[in-house]
N, C-alpha and C. Protein backbone atom coordinates (compact mmCIF):
# COMPACT_ATOMS: atom_id res chain seq x y z
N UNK A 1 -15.46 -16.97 9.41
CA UNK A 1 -15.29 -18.37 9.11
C UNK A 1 -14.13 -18.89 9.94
N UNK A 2 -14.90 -19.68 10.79
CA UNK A 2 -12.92 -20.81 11.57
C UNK A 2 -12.65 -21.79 10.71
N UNK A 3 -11.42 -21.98 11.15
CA UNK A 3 -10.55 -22.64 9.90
C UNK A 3 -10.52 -23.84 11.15
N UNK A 4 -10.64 -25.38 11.12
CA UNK A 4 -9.90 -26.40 11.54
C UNK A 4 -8.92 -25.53 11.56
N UNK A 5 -7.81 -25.41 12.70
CA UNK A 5 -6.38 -25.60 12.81
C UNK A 5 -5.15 -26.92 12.81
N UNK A 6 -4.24 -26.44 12.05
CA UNK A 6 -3.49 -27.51 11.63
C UNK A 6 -2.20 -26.95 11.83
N UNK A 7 -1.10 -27.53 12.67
CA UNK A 7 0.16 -26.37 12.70
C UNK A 7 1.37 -27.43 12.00
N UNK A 8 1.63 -27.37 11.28
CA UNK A 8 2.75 -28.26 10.44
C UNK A 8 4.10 -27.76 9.91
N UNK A 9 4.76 -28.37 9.98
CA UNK A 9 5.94 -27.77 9.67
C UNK A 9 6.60 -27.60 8.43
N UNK A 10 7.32 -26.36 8.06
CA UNK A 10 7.42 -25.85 6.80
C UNK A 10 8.76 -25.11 6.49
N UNK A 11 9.67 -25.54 5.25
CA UNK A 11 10.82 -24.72 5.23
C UNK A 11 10.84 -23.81 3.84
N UNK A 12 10.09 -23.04 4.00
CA UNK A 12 10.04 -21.65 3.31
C UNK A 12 9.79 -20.65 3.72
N UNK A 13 11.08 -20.02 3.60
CA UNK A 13 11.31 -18.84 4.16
C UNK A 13 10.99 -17.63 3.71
N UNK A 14 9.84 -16.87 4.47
CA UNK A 14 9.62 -15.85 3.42
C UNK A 14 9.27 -14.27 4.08
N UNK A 15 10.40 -13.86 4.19
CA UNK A 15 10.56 -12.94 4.38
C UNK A 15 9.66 -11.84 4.20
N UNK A 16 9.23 -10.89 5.24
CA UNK A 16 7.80 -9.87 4.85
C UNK A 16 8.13 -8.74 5.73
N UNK A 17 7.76 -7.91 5.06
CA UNK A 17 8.33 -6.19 5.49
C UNK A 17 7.22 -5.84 6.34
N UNK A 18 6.78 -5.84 7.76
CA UNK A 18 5.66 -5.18 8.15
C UNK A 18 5.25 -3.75 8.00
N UNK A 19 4.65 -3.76 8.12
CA UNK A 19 4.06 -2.01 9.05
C UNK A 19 3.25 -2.26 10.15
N UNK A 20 4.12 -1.51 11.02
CA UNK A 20 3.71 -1.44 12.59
C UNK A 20 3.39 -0.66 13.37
N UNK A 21 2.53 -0.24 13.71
CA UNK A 21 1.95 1.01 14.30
C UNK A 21 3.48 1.14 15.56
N UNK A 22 4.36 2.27 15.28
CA UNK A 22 4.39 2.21 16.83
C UNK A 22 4.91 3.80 17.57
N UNK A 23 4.98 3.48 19.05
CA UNK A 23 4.91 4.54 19.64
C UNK A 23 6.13 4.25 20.89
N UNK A 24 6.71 5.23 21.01
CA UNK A 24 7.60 4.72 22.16
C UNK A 24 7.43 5.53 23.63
N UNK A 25 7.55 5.12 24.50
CA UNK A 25 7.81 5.37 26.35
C UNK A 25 6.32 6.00 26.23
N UNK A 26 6.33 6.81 27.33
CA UNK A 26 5.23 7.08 27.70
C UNK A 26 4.75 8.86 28.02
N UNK A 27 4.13 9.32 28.12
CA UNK A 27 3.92 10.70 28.25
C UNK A 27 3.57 10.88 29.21
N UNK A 28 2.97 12.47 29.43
CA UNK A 28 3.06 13.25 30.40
C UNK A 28 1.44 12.58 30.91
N UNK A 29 0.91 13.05 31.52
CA UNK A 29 -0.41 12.85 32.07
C UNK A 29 -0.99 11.40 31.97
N UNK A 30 -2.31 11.05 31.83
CA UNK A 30 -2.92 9.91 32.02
C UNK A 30 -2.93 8.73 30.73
N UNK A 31 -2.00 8.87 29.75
CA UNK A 31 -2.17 8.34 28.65
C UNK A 31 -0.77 8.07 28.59
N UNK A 32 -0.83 6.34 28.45
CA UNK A 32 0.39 5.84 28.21
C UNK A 32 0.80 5.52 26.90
N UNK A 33 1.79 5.85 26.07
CA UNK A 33 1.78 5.41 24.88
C UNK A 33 2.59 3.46 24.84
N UNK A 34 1.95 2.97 23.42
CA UNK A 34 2.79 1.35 23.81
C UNK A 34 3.55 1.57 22.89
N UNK A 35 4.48 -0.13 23.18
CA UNK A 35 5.54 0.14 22.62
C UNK A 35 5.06 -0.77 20.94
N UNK A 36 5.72 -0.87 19.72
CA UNK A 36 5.75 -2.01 19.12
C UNK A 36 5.55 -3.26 19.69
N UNK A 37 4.96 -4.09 19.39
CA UNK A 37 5.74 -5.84 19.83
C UNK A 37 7.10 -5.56 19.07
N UNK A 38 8.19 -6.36 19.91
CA UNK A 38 9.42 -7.14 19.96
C UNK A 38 9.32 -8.63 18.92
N UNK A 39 9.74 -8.58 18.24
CA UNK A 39 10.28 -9.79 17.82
C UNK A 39 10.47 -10.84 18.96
N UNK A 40 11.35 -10.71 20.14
CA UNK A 40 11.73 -11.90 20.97
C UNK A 40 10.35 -12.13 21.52
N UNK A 41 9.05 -10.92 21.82
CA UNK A 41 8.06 -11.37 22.73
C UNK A 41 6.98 -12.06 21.91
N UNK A 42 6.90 -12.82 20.84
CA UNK A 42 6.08 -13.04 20.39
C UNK A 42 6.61 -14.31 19.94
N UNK A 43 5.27 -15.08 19.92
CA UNK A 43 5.05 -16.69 19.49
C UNK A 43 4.31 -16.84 18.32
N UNK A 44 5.20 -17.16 17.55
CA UNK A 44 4.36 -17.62 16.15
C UNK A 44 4.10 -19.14 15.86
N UNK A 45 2.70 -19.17 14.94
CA UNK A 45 2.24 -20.55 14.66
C UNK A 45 1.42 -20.50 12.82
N UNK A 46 1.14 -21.39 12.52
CA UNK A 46 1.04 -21.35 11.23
C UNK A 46 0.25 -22.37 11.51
N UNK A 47 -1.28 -21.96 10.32
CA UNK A 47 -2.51 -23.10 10.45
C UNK A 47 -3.07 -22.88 9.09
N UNK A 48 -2.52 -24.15 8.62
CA UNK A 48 -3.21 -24.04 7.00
C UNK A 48 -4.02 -25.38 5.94
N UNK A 49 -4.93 -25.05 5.79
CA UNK A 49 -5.30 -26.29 5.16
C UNK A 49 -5.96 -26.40 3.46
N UNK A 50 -6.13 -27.02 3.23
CA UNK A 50 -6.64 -27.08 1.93
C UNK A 50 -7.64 -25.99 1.55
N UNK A 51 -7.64 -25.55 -0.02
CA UNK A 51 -8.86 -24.87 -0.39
C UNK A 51 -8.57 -25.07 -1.61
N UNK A 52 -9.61 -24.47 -2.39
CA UNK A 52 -9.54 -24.60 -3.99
C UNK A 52 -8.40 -24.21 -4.69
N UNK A 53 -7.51 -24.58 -4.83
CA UNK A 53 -5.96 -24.26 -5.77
C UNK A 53 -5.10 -23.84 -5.19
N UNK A 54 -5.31 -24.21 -3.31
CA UNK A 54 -4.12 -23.82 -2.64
C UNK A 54 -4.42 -23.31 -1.33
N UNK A 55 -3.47 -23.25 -0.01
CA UNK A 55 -4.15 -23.56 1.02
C UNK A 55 -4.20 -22.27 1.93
N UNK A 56 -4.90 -22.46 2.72
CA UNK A 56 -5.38 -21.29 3.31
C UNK A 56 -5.50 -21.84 4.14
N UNK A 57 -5.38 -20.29 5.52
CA UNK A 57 -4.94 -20.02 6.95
C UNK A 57 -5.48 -19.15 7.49
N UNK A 58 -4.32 -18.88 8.86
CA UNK A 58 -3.27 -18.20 9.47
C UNK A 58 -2.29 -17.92 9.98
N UNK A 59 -1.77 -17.44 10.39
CA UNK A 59 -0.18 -17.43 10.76
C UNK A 59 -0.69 -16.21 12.34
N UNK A 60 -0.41 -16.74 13.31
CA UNK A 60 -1.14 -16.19 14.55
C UNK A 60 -0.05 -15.93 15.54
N UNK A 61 0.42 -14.60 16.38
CA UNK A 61 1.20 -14.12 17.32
C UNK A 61 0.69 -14.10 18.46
N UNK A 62 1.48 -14.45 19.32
CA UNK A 62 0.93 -14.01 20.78
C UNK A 62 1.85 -13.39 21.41
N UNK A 63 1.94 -12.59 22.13
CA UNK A 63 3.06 -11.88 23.18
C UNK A 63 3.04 -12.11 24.38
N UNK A 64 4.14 -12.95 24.29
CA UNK A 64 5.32 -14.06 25.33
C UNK A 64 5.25 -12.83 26.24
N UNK A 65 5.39 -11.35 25.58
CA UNK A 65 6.16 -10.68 27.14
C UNK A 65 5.62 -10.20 28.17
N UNK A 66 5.91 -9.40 29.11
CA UNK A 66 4.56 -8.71 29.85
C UNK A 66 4.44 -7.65 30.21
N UNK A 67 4.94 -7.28 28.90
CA UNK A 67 3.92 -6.01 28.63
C UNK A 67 3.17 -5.67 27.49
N UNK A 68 2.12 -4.76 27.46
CA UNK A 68 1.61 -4.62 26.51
C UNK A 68 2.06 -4.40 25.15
N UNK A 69 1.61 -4.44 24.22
CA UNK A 69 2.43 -3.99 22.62
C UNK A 69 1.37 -3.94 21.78
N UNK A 70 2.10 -3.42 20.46
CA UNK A 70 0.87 -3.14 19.51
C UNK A 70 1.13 -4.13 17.84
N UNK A 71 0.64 -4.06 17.04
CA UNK A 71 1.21 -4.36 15.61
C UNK A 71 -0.01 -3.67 15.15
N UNK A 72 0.21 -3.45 13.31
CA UNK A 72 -0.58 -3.10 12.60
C UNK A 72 -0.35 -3.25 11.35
N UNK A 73 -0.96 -3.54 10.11
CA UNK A 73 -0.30 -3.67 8.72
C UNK A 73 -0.41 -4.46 8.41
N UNK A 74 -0.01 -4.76 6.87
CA UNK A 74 -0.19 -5.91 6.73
C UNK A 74 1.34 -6.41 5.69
N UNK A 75 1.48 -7.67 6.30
CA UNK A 75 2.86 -7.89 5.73
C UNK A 75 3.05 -8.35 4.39
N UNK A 76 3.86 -8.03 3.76
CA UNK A 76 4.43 -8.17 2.44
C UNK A 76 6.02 -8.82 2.50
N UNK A 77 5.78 -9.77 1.75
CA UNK A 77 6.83 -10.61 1.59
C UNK A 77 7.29 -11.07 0.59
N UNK A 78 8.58 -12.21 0.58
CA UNK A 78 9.03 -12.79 -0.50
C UNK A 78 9.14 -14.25 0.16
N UNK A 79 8.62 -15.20 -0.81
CA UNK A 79 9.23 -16.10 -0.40
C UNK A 79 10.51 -17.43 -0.82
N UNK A 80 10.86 -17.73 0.10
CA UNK A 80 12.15 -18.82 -0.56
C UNK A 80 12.17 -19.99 0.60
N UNK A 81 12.51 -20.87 -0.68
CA UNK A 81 12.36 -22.74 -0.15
C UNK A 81 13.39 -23.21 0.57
N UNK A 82 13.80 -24.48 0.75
CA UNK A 82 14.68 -25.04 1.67
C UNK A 82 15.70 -24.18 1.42
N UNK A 83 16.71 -23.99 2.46
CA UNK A 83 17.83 -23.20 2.34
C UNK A 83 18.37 -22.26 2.02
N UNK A 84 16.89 -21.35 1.78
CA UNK A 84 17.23 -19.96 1.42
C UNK A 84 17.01 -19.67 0.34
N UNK A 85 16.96 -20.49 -0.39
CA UNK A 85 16.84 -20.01 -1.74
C UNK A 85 15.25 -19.53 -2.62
N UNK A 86 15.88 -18.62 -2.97
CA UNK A 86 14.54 -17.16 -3.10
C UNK A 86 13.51 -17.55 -4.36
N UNK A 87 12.17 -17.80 -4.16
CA UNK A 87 11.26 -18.09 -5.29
C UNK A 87 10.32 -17.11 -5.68
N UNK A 88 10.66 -16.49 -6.55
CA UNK A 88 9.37 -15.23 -7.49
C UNK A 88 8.06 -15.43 -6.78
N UNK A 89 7.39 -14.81 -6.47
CA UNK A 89 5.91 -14.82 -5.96
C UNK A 89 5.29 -13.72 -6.02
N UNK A 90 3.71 -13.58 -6.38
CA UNK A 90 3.22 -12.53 -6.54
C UNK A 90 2.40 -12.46 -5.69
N UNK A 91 2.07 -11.12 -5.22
CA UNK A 91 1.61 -10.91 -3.97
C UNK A 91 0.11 -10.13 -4.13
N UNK A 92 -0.81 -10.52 -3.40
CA UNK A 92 -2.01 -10.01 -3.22
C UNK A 92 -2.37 -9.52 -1.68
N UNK A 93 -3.17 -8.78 -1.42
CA UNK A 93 -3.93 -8.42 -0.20
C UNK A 93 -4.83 -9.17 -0.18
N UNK A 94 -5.62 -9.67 0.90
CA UNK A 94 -6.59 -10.21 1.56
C UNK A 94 -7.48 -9.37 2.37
N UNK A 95 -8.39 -9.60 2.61
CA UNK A 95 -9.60 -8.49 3.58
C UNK A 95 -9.56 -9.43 4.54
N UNK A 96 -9.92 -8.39 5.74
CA UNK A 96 -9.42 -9.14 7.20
C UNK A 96 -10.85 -10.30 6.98
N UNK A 97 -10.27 -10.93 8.26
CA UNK A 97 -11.51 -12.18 8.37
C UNK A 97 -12.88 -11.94 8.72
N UNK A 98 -12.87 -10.57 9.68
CA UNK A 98 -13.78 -9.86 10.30
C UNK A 98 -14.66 -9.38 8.90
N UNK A 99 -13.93 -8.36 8.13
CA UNK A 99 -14.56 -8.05 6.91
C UNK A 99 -15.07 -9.14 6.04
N UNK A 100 -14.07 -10.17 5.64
CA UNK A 100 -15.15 -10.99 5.35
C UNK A 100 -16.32 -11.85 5.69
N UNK A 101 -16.39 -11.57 6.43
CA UNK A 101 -17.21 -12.43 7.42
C UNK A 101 -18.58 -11.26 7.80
N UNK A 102 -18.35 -10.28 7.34
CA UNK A 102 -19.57 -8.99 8.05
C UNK A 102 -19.60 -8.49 8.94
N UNK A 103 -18.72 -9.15 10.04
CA UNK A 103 -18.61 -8.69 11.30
C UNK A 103 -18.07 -7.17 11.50
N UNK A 104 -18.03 -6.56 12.59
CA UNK A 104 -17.88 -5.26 13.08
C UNK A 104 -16.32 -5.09 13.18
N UNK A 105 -15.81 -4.04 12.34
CA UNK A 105 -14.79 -3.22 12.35
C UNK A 105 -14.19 -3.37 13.95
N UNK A 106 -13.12 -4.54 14.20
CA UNK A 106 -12.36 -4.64 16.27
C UNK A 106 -12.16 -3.15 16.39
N UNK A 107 -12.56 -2.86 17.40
CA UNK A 107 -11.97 -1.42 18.75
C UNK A 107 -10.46 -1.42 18.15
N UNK A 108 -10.28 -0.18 17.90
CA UNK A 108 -8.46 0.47 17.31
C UNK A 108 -8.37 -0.08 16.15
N UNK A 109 -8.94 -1.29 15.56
CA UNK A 109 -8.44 -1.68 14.21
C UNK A 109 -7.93 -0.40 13.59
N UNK A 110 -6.64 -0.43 12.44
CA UNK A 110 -6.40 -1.40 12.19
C UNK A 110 -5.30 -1.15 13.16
N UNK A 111 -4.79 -0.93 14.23
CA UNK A 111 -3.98 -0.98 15.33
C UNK A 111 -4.52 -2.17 16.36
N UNK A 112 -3.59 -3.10 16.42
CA UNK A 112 -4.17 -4.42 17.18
C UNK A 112 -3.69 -4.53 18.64
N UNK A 113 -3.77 -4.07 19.84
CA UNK A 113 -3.30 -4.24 21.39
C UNK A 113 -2.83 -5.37 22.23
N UNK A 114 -1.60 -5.91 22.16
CA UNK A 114 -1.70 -6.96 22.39
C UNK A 114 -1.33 -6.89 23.92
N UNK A 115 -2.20 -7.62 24.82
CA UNK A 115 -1.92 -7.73 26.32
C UNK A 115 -1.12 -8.88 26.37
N UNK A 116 -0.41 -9.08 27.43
CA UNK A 116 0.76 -10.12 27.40
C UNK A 116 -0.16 -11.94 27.65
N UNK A 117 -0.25 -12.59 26.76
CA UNK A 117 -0.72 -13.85 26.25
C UNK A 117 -1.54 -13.50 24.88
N UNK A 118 -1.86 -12.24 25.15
CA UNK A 118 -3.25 -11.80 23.51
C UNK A 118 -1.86 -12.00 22.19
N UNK A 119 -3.44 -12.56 21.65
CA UNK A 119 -3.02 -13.17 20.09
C UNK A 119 -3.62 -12.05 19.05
N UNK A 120 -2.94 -12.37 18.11
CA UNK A 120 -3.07 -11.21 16.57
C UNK A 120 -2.97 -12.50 15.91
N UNK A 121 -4.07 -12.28 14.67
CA UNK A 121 -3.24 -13.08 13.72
C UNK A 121 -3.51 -12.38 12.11
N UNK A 122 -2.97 -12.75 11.06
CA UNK A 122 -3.02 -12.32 9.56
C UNK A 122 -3.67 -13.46 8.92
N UNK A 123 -4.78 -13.66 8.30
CA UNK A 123 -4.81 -14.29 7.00
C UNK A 123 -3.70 -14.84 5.98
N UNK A 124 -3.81 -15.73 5.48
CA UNK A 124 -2.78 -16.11 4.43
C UNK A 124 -3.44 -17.02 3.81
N UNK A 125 -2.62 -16.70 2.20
CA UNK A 125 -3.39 -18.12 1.20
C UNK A 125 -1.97 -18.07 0.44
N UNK A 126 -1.54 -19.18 0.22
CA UNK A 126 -0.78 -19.71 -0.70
C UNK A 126 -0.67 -20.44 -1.80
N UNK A 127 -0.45 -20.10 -2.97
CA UNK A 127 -1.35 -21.09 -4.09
C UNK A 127 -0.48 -21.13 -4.91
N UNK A 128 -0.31 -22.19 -5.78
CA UNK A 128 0.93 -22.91 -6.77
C UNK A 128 2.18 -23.14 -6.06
N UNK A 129 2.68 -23.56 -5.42
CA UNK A 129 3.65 -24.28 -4.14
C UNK A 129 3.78 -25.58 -5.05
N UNK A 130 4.78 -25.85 -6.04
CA UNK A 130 4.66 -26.92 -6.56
C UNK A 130 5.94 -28.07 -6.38
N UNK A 131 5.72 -29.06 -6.57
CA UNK A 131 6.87 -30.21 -5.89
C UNK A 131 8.59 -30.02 -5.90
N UNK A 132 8.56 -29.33 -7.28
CA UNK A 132 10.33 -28.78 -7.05
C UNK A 132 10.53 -27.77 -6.58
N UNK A 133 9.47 -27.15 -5.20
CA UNK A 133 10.09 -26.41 -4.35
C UNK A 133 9.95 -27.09 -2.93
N UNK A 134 10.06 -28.25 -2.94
CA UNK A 134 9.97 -29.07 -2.00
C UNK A 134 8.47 -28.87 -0.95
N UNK A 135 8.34 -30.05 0.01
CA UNK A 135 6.91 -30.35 1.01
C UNK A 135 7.01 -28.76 2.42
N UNK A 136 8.12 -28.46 2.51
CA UNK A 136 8.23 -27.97 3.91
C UNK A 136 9.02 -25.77 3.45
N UNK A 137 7.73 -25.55 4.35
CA UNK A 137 8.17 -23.78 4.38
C UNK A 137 8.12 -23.00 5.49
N UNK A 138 8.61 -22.42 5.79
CA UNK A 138 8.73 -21.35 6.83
C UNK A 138 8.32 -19.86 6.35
N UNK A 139 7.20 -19.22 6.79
CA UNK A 139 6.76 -18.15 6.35
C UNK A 139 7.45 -16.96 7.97
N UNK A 140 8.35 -16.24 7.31
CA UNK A 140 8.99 -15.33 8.38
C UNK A 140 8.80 -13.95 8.10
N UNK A 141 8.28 -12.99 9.34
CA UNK A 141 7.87 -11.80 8.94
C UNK A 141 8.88 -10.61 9.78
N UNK A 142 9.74 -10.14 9.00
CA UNK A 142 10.84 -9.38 9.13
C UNK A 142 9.49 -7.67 9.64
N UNK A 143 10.01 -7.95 11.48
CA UNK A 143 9.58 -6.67 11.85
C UNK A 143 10.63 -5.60 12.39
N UNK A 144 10.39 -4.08 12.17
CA UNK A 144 11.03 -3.36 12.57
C UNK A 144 12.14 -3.56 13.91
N UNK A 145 11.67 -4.58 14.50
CA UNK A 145 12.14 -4.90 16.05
C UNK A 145 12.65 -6.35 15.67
N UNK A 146 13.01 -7.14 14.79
CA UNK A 146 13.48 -7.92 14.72
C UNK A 146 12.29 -8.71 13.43
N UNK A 147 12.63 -10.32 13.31
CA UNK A 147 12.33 -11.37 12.58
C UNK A 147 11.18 -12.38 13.55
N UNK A 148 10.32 -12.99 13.08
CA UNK A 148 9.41 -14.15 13.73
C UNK A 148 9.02 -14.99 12.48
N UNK A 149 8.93 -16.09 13.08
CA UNK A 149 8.64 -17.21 11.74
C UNK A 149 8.25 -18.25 12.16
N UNK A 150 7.79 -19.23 11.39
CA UNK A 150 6.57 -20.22 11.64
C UNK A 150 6.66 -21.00 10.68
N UNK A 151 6.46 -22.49 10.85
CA UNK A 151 7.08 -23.52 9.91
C UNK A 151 5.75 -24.44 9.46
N UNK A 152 5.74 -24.87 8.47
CA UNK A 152 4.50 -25.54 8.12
C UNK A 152 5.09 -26.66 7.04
N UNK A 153 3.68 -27.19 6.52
CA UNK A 153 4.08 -28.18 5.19
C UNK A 153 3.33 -28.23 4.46
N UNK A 154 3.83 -28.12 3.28
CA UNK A 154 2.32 -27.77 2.45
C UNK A 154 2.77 -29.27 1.07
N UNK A 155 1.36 -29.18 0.58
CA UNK A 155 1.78 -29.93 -0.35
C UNK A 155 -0.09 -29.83 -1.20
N UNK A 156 -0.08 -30.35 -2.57
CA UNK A 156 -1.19 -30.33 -2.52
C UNK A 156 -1.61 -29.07 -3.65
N UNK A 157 -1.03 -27.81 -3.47
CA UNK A 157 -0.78 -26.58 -3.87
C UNK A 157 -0.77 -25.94 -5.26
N UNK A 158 -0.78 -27.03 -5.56
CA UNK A 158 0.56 -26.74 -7.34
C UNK A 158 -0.74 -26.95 -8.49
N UNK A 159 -1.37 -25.68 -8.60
CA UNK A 159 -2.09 -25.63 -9.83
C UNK A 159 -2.05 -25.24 -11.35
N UNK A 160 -0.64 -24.39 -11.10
CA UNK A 160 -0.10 -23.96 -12.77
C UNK A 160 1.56 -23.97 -12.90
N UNK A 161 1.83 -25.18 -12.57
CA UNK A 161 3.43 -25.48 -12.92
C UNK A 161 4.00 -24.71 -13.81
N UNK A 162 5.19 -23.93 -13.40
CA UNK A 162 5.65 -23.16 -14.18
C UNK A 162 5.12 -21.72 -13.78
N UNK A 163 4.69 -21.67 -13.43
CA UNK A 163 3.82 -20.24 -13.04
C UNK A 163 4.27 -19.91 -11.65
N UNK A 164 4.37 -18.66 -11.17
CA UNK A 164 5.30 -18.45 -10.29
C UNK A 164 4.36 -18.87 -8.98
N UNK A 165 4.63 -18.98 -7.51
CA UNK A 165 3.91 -18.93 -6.52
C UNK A 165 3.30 -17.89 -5.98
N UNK A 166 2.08 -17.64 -5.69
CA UNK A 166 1.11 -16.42 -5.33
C UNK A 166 0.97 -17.00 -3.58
N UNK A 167 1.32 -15.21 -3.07
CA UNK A 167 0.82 -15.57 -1.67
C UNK A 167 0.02 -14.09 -0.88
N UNK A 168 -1.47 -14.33 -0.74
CA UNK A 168 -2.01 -13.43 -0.36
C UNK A 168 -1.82 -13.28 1.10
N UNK A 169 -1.87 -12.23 1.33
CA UNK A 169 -1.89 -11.80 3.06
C UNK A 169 -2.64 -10.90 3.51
N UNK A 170 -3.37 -10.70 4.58
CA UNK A 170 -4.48 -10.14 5.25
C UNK A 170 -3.61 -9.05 6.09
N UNK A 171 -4.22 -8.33 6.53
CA UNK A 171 -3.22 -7.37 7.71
C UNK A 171 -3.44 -7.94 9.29
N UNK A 172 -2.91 -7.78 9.80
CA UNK A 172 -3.10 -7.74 11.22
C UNK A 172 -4.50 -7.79 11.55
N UNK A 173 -5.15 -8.85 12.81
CA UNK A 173 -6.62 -8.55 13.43
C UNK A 173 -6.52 -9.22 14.67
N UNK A 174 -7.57 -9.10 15.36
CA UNK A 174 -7.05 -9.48 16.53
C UNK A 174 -7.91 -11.13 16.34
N UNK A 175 -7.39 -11.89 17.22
CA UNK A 175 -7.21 -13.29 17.12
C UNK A 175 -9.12 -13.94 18.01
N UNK A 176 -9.63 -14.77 17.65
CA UNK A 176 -10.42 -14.77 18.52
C UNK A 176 -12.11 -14.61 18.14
């Protein structure tokens, strides 16, 4: 399923622990091992729009650098609203888009290859985002190699006031 893309800006910050396939330098004979993606080589964007009780995406990387890299996993986070400040959320998994969709298991899944411009992206749904945590969030995913984050605006969201915010996430797939 494609989503309309929508990239909006967002100040909730929400911090997410990856898992990242990685491998460092290279070996002996005809097989090069890659490295992680870098935090600095990668471009993040955030595309989310309405759905039934809260909005749904992706949050999509590309690698700025030039060289190859990898990611894998799927991120787990916390999130918090303007200025840092940290909001309870419960967290679910998502099935990649591919899986839902029927499509064929990508080449290396769940290890994603990124050639220098190739995109990865994760699934995301966010649901109960309600007005006293303000219009604007930043969803940031704390990787082994550093931090990347992506700003959006949500509004719209807020189906059980009082009830904490739920944010599902998909693992890593390749973009495309």
């Amino acid at each position: 399923m494609t989503l309309p893309r929508r990239s909006l800006p967002l100040f909730v910050i929400v911090p997410v622990a990856m898992l990242l396939a990685t491998a460092c330098g290279s070996s002996g004979g005809s097989k090069t091992k890659l490295l992680s993606c870098a935090s600095s080589q990668l471009n993040v964007s955030i595309s989310l729009q309405g759905a039934t009780g809260g909005l749904l995406g992706e949050v999509q990387v590309e690698n700025g650098g030039d060289a190859k890299c990898t990611l894998s996993g799927r991120p787990e986070g916390t999130v918090s609203a303007r200025g840092g400040k940290k909001i309870a959320a419960v967290q679910k998994a998502l099935q990649p888009a591919w899986a839902q969709s029927g499509a064929a298991k990508p080449e290396n899944w769940p290890l994603v290859v990124l050639e220098p411009g190739g995109k990865a992206k994760v699934l995301v749904r966010l649901e109960n985002w309600c007005s006293n945590y303000g219009k604007k969030a930043t969803l940031a995913f704390v990787l082994p190699t550093g931090t990347v984050s992506a700003a959006t605006e949500v509004s719209g969201a807020c189906s059980a006031p009082g009830e904490p915010v739920r944010l599902a996430v998909g693992p890593f797939e390749p973009a495309g």
